[in-house]
C-alpha atoms as a PDB file:
ATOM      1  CA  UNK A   1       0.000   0.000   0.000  1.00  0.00           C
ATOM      2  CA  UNK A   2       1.233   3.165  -0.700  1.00  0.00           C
ATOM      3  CA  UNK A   3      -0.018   6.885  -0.314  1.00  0.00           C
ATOM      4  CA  UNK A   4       0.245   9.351  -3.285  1.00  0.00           C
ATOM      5  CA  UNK A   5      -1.468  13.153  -2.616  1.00  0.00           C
ATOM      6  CA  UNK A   6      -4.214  11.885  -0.032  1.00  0.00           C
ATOM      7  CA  UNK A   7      -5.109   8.737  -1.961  1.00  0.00           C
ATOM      8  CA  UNK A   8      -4.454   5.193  -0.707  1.00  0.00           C
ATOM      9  CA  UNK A   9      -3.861   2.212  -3.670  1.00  0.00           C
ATOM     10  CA  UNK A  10      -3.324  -1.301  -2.914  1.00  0.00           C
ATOM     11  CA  UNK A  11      -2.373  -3.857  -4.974  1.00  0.00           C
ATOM     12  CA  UNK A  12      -1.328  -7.394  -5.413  1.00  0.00           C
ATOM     13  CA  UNK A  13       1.778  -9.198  -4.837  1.00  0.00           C
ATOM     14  CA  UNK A  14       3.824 -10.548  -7.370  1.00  0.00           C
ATOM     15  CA  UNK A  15       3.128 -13.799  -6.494  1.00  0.00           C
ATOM     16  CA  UNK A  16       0.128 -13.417  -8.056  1.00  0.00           C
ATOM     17  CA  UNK A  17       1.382 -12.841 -11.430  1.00  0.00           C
ATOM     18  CA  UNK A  18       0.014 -15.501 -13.368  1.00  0.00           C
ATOM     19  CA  UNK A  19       3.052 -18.429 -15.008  1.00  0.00           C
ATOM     20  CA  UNK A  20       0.585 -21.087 -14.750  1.00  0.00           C
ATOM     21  CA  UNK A  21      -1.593 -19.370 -17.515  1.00  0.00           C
ATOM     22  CA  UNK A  22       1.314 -19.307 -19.536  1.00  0.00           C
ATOM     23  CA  UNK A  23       1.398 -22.463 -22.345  1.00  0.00           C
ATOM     24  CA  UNK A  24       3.540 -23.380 -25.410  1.00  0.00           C
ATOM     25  CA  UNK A  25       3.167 -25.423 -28.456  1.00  0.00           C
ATOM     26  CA  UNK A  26       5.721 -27.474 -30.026  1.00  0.00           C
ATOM     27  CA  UNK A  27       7.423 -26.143 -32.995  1.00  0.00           C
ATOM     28  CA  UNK A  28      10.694 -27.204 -34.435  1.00  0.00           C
ATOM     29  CA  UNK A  29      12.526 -24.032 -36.120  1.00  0.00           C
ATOM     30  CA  UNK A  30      15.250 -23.077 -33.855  1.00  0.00           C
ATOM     31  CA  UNK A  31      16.241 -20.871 -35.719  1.00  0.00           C
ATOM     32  CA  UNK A  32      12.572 -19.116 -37.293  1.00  0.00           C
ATOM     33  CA  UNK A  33      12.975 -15.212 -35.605  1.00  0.00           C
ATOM     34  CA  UNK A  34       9.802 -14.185 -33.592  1.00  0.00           C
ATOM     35  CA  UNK A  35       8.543 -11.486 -32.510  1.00  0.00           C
ATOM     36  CA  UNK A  36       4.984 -10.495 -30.524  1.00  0.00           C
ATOM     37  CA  UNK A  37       4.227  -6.903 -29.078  1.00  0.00           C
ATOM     38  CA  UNK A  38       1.787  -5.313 -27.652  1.00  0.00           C
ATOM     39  CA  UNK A  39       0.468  -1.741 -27.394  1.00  0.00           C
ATOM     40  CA  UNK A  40      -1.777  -2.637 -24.345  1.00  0.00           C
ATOM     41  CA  UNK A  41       0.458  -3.801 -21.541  1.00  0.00           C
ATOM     42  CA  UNK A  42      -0.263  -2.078 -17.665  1.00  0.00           C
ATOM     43  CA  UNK A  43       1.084  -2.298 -14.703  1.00  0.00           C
ATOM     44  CA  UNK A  44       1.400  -0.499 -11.184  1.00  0.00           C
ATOM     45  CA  UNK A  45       3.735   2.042  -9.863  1.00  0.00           C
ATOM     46  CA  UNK A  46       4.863   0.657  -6.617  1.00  0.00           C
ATOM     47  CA  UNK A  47       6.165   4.277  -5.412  1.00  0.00           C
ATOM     48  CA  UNK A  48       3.221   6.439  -6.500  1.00  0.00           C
ATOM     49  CA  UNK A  49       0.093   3.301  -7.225  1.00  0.00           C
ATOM     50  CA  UNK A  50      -0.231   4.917 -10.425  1.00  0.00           C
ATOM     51  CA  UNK A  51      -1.000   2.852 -13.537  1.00  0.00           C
ATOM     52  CA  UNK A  52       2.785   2.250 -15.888  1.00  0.00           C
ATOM     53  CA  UNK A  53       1.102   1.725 -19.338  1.00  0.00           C
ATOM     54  CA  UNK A  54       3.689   0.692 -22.389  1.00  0.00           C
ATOM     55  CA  UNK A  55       4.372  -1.153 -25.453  1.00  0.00           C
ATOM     56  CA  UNK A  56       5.811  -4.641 -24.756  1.00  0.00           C
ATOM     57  CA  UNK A  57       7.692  -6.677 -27.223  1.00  0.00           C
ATOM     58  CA  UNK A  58       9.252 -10.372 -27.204  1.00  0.00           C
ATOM     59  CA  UNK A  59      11.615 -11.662 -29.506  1.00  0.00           C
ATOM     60  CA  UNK A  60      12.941 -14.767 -29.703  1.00  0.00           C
ATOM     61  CA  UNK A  61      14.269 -18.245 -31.355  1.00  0.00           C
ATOM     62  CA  UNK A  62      12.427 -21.465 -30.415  1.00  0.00           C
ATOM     63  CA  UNK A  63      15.060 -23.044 -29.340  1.00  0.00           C
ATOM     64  CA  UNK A  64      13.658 -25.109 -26.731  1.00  0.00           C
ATOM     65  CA  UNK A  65      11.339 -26.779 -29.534  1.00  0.00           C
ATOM     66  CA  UNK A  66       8.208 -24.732 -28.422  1.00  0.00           C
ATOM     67  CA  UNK A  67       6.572 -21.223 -29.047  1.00  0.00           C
ATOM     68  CA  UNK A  68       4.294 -19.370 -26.716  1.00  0.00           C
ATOM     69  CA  UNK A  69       0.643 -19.592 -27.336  1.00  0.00           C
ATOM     70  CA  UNK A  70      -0.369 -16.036 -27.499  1.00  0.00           C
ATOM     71  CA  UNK A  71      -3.883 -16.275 -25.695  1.00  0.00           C
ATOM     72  CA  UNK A  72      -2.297 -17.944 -23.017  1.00  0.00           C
ATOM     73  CA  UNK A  73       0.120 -15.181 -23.191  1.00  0.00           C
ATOM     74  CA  UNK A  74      -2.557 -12.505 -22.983  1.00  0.00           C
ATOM     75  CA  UNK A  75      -4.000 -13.480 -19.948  1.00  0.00           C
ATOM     76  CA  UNK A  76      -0.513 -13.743 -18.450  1.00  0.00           C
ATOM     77  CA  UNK A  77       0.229 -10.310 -19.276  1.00  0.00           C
ATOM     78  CA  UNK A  78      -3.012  -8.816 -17.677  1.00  0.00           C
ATOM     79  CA  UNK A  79      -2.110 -10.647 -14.703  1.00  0.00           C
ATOM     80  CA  UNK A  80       0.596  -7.723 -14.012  1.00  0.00           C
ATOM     81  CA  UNK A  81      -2.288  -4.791 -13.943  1.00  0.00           C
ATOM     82  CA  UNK A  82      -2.798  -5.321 -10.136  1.00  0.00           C
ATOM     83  CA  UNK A  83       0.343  -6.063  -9.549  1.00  0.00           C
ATOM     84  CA  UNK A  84       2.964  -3.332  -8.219  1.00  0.00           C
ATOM     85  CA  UNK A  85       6.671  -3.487  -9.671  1.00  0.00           C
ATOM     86  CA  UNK A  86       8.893  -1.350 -10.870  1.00  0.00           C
ATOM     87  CA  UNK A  87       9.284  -0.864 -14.783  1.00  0.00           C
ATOM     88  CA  UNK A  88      12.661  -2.327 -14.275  1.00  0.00           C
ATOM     89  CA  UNK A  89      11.406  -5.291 -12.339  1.00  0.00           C
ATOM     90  CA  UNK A  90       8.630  -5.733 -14.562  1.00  0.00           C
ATOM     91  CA  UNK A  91      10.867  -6.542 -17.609  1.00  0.00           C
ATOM     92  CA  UNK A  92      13.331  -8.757 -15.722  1.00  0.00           C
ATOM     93  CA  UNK A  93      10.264 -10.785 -14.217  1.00  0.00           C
ATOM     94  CA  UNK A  94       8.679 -11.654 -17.950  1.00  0.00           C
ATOM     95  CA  UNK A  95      11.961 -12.326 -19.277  1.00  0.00           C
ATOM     96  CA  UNK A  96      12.642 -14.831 -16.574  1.00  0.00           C
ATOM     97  CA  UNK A  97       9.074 -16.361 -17.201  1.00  0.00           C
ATOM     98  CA  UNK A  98       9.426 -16.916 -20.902  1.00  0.00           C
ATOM     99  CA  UNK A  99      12.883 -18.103 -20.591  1.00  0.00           C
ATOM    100  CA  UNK A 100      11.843 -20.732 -18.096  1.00  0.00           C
ATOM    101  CA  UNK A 101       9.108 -21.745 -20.281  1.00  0.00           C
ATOM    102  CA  UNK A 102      10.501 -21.833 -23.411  1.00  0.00           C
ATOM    103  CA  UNK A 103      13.747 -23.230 -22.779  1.00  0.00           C
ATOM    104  CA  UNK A 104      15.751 -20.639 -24.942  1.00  0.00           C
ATOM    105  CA  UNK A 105      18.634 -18.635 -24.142  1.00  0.00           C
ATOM    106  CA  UNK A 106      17.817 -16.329 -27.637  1.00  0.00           C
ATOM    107  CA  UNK A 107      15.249 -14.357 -26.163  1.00  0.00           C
ATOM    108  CA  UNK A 108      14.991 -10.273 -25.529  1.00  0.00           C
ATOM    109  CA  UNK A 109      11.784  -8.691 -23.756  1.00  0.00           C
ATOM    110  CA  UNK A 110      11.533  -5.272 -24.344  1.00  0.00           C
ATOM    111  CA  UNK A 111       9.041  -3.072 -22.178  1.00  0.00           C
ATOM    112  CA  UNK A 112       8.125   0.844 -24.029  1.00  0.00           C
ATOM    113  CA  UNK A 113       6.181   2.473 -21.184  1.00  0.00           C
ATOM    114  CA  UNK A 114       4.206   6.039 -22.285  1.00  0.00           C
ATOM    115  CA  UNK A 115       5.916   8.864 -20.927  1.00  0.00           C
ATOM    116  CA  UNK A 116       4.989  10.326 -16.838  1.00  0.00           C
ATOM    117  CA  UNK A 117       6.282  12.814 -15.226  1.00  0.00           C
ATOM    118  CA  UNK A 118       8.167  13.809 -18.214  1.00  0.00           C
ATOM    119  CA  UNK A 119      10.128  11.115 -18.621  1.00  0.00           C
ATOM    120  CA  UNK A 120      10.157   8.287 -21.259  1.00  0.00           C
ATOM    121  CA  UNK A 121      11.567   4.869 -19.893  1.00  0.00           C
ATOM    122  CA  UNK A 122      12.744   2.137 -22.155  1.00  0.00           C
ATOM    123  CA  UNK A 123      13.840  -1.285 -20.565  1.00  0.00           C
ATOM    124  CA  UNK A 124      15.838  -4.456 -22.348  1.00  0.00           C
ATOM    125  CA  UNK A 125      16.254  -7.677 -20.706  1.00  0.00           C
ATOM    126  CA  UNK A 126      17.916 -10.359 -22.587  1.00  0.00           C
ATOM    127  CA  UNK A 127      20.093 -10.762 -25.739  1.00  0.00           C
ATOM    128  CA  UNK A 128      19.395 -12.502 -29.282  1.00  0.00           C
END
């Protein structure tokens, strides 16, 4: 919980960020380049319980034999609305999520957030 001007927001932990929605299919390209984004990812500001709203893109090569299944991925990604992390955090925790699931070392998350307070904030976690 944290208070910003008066206001009070609370929010969920990240434990409750949602791996087990996350599923894969088999697929055997290692080397096929892939890319998802998003211009509808959210999260919360621990420091001020505002709302960190951004463009989030994945790129990867199946190496592990399997690709994410992008509904499943969806409903992973909303998971992170209640959830309060840093932007920083944020990234580091998806990349760690697909990486465990997908078995590939070839794999960069990138999170775009809109600008606040006057600043714009890109974070990279991950190499291809």
């Amino acid at each position: 919980m944290v208070k910003a001007d008066g206001r009070i927001f609370e929010w969920e932990s990240p434990d409750n960020i949602r791996t087990d929605f996350l599923e894969t299919f088999e697929f055997d390209s290692p080397n096929q380049y892939i890319k998802t984004e998003t211009n509808e990812f959210i999260a919360s500001c621990p420091f001020s319980g505002l709302p960190d709203i951004g463009r989030l893109i994945i790129e990867y090569y199946p190496e592990g034999g399997k690709c994410i299944e992008l509904k499943s991925l969806k409903y992973y990604i909303v998971s992170f609305r209640n959830v309060g992390l840093f932007q920083e955090g944020v990234t580091k925790r998806i990349y760690h999520d697909l990486k465990d699931k997908l078995s590939t070392d070839r794999l960069k998350v990138t999170t775009i957030y809109n600008t606040r307070g006057g600043f714009d904030t890109t974070c990279s976690e991950g190499e291809l």
